[in-house]
N, C-alpha and C. Protein backbone atom coordinates (compact mmCIF):
# COMPACT_ATOMS: atom_id res chain seq x y z
N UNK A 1 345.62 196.74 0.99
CA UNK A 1 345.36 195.58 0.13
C UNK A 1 346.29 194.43 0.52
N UNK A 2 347.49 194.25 1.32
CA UNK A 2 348.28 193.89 1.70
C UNK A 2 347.46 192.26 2.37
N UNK A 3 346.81 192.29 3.16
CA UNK A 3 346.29 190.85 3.91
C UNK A 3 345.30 190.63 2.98
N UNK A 4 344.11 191.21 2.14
CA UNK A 4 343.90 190.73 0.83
C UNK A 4 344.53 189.99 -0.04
N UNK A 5 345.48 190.46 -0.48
CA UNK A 5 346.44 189.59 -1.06
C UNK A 5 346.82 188.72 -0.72
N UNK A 6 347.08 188.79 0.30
CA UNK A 6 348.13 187.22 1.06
C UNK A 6 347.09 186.23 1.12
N UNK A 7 345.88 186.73 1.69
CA UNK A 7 344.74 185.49 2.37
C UNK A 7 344.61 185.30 1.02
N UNK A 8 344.30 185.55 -0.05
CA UNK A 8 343.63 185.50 -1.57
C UNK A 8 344.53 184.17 -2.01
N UNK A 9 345.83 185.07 -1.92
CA UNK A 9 346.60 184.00 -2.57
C UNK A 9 346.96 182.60 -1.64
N UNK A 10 346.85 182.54 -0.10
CA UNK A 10 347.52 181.24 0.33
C UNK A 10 346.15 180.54 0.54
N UNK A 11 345.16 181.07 0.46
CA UNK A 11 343.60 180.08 0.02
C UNK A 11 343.58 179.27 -0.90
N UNK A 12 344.66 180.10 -2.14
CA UNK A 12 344.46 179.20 -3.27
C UNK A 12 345.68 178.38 -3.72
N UNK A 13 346.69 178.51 -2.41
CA UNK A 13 348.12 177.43 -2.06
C UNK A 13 348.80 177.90 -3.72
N UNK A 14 348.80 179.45 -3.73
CA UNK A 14 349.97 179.72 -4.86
C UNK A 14 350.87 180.25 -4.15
N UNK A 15 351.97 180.34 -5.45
CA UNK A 15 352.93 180.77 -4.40
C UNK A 15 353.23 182.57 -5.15
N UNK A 16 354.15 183.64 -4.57
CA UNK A 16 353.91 185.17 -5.22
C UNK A 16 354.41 184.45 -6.88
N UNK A 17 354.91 184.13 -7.28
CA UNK A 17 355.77 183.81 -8.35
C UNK A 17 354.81 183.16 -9.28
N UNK A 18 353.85 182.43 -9.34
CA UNK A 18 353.02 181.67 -9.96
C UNK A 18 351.94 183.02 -10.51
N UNK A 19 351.61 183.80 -8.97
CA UNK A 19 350.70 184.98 -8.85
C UNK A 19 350.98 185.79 -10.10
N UNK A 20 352.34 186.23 -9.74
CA UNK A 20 352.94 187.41 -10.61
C UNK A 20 352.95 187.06 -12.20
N UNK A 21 353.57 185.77 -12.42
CA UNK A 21 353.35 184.97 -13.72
C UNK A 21 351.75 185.59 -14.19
N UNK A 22 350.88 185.00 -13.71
CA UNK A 22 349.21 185.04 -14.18
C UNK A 22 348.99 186.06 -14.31
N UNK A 23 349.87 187.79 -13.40
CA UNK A 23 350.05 188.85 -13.49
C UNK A 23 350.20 189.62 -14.68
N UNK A 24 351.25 188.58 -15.12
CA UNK A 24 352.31 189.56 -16.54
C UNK A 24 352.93 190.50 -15.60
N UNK A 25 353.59 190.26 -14.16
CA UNK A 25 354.35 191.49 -13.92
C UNK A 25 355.54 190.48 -12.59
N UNK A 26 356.62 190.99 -12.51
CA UNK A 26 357.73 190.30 -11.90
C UNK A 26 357.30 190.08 -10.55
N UNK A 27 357.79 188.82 -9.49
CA UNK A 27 357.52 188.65 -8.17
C UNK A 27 357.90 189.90 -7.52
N UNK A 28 359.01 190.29 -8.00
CA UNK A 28 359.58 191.29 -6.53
C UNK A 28 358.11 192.43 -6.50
N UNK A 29 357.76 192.87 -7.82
CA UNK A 29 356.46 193.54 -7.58
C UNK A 29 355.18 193.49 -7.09
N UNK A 30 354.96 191.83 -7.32
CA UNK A 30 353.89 191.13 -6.33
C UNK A 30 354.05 191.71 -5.19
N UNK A 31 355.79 191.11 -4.94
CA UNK A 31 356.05 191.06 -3.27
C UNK A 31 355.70 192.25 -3.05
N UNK A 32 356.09 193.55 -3.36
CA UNK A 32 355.92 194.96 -3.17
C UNK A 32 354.19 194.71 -2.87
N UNK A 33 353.43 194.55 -3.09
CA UNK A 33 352.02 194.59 -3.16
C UNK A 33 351.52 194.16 -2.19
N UNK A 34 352.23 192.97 -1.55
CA UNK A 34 351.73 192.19 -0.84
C UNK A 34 352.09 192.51 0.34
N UNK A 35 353.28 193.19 0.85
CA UNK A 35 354.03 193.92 2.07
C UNK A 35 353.31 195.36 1.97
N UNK A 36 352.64 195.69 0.92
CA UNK A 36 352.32 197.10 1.30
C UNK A 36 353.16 198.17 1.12
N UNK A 37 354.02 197.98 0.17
CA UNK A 37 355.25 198.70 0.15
C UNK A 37 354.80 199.45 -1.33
N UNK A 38 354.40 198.82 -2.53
CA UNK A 38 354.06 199.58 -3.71
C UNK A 38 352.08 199.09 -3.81
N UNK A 39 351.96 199.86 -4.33
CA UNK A 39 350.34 200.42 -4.96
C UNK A 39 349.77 199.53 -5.97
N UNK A 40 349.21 199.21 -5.89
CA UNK A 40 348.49 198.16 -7.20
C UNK A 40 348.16 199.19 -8.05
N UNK A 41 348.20 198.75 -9.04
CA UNK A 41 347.71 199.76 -9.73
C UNK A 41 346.05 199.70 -10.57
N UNK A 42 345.13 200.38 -10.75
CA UNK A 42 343.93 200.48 -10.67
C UNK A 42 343.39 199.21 -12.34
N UNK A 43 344.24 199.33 -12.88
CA UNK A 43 344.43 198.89 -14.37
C UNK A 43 344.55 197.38 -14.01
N UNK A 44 345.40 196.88 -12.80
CA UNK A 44 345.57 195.46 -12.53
C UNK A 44 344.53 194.60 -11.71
N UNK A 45 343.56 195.36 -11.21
CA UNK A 45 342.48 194.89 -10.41
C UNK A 45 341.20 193.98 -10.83
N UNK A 46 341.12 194.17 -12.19
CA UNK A 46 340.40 193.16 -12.95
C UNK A 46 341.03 191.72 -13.12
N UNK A 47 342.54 191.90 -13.16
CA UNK A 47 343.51 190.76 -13.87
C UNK A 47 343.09 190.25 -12.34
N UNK A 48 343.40 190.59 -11.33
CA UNK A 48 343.62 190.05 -9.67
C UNK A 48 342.67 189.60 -9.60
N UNK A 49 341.37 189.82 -9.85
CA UNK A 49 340.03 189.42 -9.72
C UNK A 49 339.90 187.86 -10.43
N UNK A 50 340.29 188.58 -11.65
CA UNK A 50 340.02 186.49 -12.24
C UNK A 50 341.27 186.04 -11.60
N UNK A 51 342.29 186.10 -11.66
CA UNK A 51 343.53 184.90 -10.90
C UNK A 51 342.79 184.57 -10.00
N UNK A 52 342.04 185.05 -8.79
CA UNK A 52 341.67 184.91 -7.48
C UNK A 52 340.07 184.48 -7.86
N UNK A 53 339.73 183.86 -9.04
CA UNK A 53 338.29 183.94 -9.54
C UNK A 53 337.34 184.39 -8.16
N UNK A 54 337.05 185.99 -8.37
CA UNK A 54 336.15 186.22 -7.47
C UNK A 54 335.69 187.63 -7.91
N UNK A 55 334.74 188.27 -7.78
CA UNK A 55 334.23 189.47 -8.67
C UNK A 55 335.60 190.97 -8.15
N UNK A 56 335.01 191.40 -9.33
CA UNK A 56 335.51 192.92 -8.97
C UNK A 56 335.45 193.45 -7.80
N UNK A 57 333.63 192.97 -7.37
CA UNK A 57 332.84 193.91 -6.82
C UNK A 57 333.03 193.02 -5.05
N UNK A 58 333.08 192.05 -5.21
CA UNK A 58 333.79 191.51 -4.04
C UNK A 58 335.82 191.76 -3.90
N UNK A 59 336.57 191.97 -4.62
CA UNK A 59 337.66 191.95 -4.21
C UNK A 59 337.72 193.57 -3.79
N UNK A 60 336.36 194.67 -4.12
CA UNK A 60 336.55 196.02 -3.58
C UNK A 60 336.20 195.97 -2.23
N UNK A 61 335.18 195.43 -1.96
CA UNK A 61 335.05 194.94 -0.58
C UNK A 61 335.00 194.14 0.38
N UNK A 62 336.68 193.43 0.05
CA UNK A 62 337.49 193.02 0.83
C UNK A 62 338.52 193.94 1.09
N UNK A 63 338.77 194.60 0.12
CA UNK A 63 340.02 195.88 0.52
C UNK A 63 339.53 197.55 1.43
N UNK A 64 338.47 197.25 1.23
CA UNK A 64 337.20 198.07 1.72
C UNK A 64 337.42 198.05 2.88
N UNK A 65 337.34 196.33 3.73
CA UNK A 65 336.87 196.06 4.98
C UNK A 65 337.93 195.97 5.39
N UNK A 66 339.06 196.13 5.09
CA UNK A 66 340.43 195.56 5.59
C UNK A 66 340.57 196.85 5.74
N UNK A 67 340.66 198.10 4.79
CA UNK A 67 340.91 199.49 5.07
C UNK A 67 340.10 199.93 6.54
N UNK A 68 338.79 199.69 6.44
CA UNK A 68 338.06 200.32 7.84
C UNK A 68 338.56 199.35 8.96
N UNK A 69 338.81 198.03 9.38
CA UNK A 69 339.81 197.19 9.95
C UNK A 69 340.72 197.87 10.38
N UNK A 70 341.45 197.84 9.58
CA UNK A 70 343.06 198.42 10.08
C UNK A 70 342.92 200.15 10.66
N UNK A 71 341.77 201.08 10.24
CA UNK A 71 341.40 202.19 10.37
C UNK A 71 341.27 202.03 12.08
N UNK A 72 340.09 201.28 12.46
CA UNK A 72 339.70 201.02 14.10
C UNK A 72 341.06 200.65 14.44
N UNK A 73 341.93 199.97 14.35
CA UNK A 73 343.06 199.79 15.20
C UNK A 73 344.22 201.04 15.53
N UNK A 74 344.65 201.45 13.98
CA UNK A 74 345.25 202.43 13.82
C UNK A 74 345.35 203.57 14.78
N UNK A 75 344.32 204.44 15.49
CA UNK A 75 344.76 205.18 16.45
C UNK A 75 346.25 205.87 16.85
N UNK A 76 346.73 205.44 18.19
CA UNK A 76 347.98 205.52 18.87
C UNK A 76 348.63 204.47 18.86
N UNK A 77 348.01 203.35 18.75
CA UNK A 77 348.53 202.09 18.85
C UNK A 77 349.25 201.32 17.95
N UNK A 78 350.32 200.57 17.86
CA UNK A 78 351.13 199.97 17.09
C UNK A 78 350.31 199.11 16.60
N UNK A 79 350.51 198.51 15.50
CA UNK A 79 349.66 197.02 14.78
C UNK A 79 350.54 196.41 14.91
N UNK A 80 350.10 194.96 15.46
CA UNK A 80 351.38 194.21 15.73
C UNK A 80 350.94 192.97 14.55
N UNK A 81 351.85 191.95 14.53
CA UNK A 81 351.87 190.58 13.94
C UNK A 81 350.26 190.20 13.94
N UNK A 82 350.03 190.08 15.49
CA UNK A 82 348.50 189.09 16.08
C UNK A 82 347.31 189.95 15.64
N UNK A 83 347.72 191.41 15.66
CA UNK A 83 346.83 192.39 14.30
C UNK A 83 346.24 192.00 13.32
N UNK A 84 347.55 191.28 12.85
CA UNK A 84 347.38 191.32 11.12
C UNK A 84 346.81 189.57 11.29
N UNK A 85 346.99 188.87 12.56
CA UNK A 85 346.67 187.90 12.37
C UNK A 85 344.77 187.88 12.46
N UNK A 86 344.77 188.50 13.08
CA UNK A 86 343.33 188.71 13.36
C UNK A 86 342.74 189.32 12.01
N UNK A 87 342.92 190.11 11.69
CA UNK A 87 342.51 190.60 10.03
C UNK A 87 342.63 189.65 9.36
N UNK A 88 343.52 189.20 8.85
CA UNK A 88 342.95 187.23 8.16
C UNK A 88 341.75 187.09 8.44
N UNK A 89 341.85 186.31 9.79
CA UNK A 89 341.00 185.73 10.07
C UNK A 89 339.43 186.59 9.72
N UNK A 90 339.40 187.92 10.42
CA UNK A 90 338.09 188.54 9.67
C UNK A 90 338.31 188.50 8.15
N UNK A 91 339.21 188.66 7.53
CA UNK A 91 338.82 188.63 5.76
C UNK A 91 338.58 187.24 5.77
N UNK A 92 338.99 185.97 6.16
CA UNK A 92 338.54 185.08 5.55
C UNK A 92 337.06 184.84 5.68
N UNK A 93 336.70 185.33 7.12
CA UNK A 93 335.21 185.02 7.29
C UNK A 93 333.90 186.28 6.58
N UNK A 94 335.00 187.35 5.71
CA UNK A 94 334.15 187.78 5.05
C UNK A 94 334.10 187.24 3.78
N UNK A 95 334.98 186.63 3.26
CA UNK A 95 334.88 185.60 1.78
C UNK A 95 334.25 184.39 2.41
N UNK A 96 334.11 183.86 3.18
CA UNK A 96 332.92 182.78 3.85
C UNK A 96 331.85 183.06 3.62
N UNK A 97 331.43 184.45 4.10
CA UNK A 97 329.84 184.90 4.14
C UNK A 97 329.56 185.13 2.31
N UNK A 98 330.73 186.06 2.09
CA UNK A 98 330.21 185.97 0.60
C UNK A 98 330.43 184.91 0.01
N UNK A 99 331.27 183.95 0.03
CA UNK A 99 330.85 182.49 -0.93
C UNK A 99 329.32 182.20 -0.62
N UNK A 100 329.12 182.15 0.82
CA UNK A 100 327.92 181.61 0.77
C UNK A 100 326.91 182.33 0.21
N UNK A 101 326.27 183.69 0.71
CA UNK A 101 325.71 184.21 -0.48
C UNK A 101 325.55 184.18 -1.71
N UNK A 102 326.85 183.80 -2.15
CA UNK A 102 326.71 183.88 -3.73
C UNK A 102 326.24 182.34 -4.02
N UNK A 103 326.14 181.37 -3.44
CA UNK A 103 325.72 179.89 -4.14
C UNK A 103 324.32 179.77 -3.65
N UNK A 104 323.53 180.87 -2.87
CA UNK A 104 322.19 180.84 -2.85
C UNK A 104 321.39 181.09 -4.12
């Protein structure tokens, strides 16, 4: 959920602290969320959904596509920086396709 998060939130030019506020839960825990270091928890995924106004059912599959993403790389191979840079870039162009869908 880690590049979910980040692309979610610097799309919408917040900063973790503003995030966490709209949260009800402290930055350092954002931060944890956002490095991949602690677990969202299943209870907070609705709240993430409206901050980031975008469905449930789209923020599952963005974490969806980022999981099978990072899955194809994963192998033997290290994930580097330009990895994760490239995963952006595919999540953003999967919230592209679904904005557009959805204003048809």
């Amino acid at each position: 959920m880690r590049n979910v998060l980040l692309v979610l939130r610097t799309k919408r030019n917040l900063s973790q602290q503003q995030v966490a506020d709209l949260l009800f839960i402290s930055r350092s825990t954002y931060n944890k969320w956002e490095n991949d270091i602690g677990e969202v928890p299943h209870s907070k995924l609705f709240l993430i959904s409206e901050v980031y106004q975008i469905s449930i059912q789209k923020l599952i599959l963005l974490v969806l596509s980022e999981n099978n993403l990072l899955e194809e790389k994963s192998g033997s191979e290290n994930i580097t920086g330009e990895d994760f840079f490239t995963l952006n870039e595919k999540l953003n162009s999967i919230i592209k396709i679904l904005d557009e869908k959805r204003s048809y």
